[in-house]
N, C-alpha and C. Protein backbone atom coordinates (compact mmCIF):
# COMPACT_ATOMS: atom_id res chain seq x y z
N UNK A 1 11.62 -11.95 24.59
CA UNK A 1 12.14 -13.22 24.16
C UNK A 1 12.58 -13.10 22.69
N UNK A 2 14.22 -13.59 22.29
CA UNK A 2 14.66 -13.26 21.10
C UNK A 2 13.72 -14.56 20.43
N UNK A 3 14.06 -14.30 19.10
CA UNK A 3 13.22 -15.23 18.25
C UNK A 3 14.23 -15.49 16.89
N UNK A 4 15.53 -15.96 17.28
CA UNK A 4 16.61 -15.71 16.21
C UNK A 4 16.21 -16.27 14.56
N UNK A 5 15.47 -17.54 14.83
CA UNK A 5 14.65 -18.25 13.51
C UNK A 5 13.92 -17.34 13.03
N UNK A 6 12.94 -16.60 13.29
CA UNK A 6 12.18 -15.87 12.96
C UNK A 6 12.82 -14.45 12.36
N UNK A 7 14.04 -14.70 13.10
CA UNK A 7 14.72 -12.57 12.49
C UNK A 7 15.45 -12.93 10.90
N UNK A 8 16.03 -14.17 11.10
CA UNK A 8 16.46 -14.21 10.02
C UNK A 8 15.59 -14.31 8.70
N UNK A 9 14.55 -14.34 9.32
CA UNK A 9 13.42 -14.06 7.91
C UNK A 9 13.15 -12.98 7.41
N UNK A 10 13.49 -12.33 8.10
CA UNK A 10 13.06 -10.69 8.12
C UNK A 10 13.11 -10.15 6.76
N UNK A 11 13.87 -10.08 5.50
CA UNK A 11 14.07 -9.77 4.34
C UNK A 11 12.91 -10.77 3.56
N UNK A 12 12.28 -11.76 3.82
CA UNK A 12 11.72 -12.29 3.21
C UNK A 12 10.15 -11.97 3.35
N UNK A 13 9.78 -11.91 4.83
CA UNK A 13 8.76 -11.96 5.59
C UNK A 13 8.26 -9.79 5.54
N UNK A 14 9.42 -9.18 4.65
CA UNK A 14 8.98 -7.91 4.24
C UNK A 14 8.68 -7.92 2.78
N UNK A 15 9.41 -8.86 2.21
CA UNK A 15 8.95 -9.26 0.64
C UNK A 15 7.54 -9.36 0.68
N UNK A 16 7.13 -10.29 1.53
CA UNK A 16 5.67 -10.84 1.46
C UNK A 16 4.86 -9.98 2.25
N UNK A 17 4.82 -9.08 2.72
CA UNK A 17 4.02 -7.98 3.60
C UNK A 17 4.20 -7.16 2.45
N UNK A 18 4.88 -6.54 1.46
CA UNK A 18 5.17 -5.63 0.13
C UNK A 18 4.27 -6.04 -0.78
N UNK A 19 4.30 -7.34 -0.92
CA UNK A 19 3.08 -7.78 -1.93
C UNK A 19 2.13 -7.98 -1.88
N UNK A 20 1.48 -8.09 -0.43
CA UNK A 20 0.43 -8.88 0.00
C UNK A 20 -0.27 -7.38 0.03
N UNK A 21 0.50 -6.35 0.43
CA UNK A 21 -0.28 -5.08 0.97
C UNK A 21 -0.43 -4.47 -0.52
N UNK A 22 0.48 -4.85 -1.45
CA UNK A 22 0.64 -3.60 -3.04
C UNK A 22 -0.32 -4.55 -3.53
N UNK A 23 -1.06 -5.77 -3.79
CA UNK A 23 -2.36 -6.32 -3.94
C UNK A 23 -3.40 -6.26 -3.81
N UNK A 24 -3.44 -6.23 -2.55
CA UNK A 24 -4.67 -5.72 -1.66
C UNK A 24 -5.02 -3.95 -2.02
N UNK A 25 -3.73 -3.36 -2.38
CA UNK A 25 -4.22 -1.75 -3.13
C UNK A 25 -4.66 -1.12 -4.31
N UNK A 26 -3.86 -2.42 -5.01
CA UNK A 26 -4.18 -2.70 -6.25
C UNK A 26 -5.95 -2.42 -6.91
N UNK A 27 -6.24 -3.92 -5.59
CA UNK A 27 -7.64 -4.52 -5.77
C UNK A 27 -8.87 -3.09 -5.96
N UNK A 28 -8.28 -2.62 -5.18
CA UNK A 28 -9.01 -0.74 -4.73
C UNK A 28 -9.33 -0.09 -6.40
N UNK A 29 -8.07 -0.22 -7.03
CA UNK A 29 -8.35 0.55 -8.15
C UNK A 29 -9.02 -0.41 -9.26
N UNK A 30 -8.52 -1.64 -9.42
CA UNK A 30 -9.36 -2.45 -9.89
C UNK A 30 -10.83 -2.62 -9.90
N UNK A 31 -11.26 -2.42 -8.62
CA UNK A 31 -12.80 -2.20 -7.87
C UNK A 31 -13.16 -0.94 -9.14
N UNK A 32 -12.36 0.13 -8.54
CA UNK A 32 -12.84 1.39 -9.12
C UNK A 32 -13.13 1.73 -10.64
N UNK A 33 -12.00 1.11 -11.71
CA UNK A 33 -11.61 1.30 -13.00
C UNK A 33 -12.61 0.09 -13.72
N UNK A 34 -12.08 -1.02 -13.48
CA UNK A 34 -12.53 -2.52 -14.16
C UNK A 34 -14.10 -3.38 -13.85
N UNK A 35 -14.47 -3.03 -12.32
CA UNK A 35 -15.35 -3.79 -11.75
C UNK A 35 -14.85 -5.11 -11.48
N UNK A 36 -13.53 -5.04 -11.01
CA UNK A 36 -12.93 -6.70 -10.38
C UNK A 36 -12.30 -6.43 -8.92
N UNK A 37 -12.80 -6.94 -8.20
CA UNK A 37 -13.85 -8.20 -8.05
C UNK A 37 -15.27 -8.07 -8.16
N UNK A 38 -15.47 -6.88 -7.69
CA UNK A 38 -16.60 -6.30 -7.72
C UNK A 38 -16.86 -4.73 -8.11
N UNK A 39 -17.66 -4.17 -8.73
CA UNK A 39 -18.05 -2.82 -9.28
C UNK A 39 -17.77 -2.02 -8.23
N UNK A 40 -17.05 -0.84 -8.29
CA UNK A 40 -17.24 0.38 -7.08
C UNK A 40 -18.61 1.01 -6.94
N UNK A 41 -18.88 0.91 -5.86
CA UNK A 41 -20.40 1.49 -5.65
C UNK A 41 -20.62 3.14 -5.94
N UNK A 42 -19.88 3.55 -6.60
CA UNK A 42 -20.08 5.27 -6.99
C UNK A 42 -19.48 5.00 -8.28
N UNK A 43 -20.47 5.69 -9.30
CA UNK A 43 -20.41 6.01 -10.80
C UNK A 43 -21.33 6.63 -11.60
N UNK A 44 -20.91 7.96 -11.86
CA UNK A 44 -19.53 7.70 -12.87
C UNK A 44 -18.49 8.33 -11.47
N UNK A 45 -17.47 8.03 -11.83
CA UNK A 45 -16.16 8.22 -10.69
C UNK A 45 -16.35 9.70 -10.36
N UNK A 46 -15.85 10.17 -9.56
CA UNK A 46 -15.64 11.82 -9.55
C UNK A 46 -14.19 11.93 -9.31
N UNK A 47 -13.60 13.20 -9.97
CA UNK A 47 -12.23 13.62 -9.83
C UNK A 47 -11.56 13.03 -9.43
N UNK A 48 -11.57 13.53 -8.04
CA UNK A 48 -11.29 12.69 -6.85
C UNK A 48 -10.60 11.39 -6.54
N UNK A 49 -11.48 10.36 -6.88
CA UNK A 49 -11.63 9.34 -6.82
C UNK A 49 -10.81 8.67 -7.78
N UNK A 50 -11.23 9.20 -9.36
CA UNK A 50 -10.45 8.65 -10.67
C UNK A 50 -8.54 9.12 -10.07
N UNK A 51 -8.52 10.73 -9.62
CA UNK A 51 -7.31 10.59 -9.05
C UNK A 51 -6.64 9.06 -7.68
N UNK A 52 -7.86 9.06 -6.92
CA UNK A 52 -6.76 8.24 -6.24
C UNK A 52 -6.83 6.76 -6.55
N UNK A 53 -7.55 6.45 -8.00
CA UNK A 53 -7.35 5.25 -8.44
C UNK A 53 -6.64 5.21 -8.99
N UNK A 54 -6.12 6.03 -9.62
CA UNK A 54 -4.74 6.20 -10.39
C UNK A 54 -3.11 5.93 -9.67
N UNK A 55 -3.43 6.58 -8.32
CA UNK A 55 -2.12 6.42 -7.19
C UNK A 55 -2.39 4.96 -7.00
N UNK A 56 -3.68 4.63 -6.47
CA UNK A 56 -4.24 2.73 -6.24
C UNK A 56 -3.22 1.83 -7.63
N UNK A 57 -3.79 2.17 -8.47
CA UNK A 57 -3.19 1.04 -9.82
C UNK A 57 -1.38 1.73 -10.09
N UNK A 58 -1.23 2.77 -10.12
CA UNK A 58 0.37 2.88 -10.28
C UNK A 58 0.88 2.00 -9.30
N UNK A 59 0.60 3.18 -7.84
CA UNK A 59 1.44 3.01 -6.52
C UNK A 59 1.33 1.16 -6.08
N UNK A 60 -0.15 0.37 -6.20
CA UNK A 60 -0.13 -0.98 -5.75
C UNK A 60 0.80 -1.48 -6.77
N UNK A 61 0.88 -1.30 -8.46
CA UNK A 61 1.88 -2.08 -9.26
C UNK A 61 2.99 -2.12 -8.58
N UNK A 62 3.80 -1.13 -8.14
CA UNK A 62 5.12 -0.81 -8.23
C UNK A 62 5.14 -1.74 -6.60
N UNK A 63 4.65 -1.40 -5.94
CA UNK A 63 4.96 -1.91 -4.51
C UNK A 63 4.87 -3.36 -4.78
N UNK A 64 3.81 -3.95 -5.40
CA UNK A 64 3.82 -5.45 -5.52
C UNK A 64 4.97 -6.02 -6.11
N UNK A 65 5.22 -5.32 -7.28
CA UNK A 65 6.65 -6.00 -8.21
C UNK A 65 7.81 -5.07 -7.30
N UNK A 66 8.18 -4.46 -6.36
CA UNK A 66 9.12 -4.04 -5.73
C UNK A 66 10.06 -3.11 -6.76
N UNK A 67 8.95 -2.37 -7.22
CA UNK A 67 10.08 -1.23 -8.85
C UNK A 67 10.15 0.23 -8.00
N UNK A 68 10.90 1.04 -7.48
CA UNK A 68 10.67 2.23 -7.33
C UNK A 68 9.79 2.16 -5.88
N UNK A 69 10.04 1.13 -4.91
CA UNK A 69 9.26 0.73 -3.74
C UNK A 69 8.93 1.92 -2.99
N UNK A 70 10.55 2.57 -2.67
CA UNK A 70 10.27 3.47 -0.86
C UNK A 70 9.05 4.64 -1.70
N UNK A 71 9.39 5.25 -2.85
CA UNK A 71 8.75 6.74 -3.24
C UNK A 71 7.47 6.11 -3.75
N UNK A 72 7.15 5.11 -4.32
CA UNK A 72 5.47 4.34 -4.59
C UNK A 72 4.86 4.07 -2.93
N UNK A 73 5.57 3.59 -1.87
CA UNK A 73 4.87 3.59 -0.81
C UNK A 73 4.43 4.43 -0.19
N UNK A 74 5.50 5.57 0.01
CA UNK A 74 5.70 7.16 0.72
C UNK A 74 4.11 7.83 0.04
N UNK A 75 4.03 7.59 -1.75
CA UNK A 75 2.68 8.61 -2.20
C UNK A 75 1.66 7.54 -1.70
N UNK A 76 1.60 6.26 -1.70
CA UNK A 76 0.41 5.23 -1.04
C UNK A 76 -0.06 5.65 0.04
N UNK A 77 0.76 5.96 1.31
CA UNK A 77 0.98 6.04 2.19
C UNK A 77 0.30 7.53 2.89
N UNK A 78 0.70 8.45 1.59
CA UNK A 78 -0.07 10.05 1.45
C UNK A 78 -1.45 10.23 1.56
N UNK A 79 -1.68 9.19 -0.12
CA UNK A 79 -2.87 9.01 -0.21
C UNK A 79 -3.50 8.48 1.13
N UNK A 80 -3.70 7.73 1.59
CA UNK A 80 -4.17 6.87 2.71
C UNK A 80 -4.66 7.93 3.44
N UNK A 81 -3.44 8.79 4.17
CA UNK A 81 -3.82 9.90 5.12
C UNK A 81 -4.93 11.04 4.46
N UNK A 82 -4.78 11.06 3.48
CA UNK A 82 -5.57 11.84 2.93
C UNK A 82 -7.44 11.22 2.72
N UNK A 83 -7.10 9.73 2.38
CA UNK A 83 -8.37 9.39 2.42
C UNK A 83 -9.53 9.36 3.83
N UNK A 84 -8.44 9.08 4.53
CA UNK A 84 -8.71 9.27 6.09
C UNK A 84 -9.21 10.40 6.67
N UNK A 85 -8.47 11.25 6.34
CA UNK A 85 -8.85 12.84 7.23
C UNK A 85 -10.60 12.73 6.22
N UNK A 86 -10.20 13.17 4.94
CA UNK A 86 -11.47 13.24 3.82
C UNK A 86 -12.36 12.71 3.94
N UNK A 87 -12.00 11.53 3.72
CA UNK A 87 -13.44 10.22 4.01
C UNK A 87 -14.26 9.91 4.75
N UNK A 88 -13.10 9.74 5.81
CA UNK A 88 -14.04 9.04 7.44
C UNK A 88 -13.88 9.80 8.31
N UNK A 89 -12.83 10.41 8.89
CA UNK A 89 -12.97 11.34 9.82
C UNK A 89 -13.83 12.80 10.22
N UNK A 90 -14.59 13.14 8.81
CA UNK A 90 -15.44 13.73 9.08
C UNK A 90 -16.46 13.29 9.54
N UNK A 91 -17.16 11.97 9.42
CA UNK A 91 -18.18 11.00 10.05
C UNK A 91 -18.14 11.12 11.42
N UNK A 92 -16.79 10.74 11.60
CA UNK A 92 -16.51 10.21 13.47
C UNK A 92 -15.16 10.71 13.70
N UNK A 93 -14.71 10.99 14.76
CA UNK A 93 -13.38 10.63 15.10
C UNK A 93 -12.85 9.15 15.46
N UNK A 94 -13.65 8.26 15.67
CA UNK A 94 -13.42 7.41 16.19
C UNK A 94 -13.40 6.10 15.07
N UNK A 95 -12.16 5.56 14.55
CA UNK A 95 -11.87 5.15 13.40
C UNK A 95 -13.39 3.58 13.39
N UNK A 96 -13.31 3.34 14.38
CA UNK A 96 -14.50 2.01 14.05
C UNK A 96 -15.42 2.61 13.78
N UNK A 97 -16.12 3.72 14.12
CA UNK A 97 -17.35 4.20 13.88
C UNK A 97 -17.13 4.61 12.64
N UNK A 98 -16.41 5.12 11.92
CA UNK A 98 -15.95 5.72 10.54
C UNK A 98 -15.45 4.75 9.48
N UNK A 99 -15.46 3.87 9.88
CA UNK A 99 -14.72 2.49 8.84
C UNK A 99 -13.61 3.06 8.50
N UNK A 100 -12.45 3.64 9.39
CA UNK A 100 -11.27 4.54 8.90
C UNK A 100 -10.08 3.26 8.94
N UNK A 101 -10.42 2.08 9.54
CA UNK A 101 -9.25 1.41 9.65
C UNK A 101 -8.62 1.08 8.74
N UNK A 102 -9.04 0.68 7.67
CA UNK A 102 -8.40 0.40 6.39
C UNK A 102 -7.37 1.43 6.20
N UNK A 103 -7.48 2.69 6.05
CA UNK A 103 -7.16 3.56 5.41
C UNK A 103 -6.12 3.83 6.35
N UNK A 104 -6.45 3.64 7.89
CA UNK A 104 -5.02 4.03 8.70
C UNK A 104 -3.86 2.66 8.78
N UNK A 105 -4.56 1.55 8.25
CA UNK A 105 -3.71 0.40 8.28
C UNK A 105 -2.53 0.53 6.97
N UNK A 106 -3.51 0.68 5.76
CA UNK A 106 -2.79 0.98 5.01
C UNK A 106 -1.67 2.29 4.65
N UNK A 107 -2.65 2.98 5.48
CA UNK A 107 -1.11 4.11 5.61
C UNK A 107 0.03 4.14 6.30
N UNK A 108 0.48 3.24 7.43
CA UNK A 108 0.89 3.18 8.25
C UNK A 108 2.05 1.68 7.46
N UNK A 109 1.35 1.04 7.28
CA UNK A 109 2.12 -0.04 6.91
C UNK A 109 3.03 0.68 5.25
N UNK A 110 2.33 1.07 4.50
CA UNK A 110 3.41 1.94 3.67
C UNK A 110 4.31 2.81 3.88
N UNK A 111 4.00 3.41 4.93
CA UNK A 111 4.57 4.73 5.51
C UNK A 111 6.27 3.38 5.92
N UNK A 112 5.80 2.54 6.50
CA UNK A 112 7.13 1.15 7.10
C UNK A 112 7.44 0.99 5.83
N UNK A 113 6.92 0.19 4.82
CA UNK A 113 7.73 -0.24 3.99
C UNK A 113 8.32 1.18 3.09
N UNK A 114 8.34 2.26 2.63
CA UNK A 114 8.90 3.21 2.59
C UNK A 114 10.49 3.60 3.01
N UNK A 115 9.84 3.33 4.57
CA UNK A 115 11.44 3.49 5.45
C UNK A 115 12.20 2.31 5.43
N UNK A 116 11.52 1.35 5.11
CA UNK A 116 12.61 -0.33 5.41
C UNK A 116 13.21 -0.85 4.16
N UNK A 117 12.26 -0.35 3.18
CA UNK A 117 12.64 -0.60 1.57
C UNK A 117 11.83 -1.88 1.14
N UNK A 118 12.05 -2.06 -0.02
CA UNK A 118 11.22 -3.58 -0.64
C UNK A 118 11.60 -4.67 0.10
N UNK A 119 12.77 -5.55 1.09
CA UNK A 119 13.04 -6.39 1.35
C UNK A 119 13.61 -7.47 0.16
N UNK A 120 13.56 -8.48 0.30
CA UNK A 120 13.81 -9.21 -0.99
C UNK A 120 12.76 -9.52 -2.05
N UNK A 121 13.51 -10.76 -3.08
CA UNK A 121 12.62 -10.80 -4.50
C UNK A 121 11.45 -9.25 -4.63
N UNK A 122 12.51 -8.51 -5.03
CA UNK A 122 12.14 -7.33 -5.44
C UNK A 122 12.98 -6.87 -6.83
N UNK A 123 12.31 -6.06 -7.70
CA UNK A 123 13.28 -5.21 -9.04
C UNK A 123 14.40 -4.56 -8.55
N UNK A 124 13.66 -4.05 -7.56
CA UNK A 124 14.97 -2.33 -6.95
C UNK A 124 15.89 -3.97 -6.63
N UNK A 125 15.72 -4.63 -5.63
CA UNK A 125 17.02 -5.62 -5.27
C UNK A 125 17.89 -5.56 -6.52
N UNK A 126 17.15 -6.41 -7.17
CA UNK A 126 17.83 -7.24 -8.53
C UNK A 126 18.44 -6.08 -9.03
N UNK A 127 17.71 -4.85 -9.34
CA UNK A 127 19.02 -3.53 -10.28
C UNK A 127 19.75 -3.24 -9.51
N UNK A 128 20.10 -3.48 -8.42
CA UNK A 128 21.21 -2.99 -7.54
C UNK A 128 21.45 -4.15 -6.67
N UNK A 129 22.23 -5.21 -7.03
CA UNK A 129 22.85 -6.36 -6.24
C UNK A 129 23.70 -5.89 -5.44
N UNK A 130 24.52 -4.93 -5.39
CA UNK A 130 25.60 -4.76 -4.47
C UNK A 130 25.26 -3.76 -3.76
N UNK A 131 23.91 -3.08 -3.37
CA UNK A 131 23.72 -2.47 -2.41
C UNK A 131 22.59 -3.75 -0.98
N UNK A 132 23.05 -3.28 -0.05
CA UNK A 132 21.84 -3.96 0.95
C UNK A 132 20.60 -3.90 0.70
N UNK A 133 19.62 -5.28 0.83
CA UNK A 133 18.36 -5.81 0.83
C UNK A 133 17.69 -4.96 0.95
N UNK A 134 18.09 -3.96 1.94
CA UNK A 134 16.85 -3.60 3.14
C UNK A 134 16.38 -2.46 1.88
């Protein structure tokens, strides 16, 4: 069943999946660096970690404000897989038993916005008006 009201949102309704998700990644490194919202439960950081809070606070900036979107999602998107295999999949294979979902949600959904681009009210839009949304 087409849903023609609904398609024509499509540039908007990826705006808001871009921000909602580069927030929510944000929050990760925030956790890790600041203690907002709450303290990361491992400290002092290890390597590791300080590295992929670093991809967290770059890669969530850029995706939220839509600056440099597809190549900030594509390394988000890295990271993710990487936290996944590393993290949880040695626990379980089986992502509920491993608390892996996060990590495959978020990779997966960057890995899309990557290929689809920022959508609208984005930077990349605005520096390039005369190329397409997508």
């Amino acid at each position: 069943m087409e849903l023609p009201w609904l398609s024509r949102l499509e540039p908007q309704l990826l705006a808001i999946l871009r921000i909602i998700v580069g927030l929510l990644f944000l929050e990760h490194a925030l956790s890790k660096f600041f203690a907002i919202p709450i303290p990361f439960p491992v400290h002092p950081l290890p390597p590791m970690l300080i590295a992929a809070g670093a991809i967290e606070l770059i890669a969530g900036s850029l995706v939220t404000l839509g600056l440099f979107t597809r190549l900030a999602a594509f390394i988000a998107s890295g990271e993710m897989a990487f936290a996944y295999f590393i993290g949880h999949f040695p626990k379980s294979p089986w992502p509920v038993a491993n608390m892996g979902e996060p990590a495959i949600l978020f990779c997966f959904v960057f890995l899309y916005i990557a290929a689809a681009g920022p959508g609208t009210w984005s930077i990349d839009g605005a520096r390039n008006k005369n190329a397409p949304i997508r």
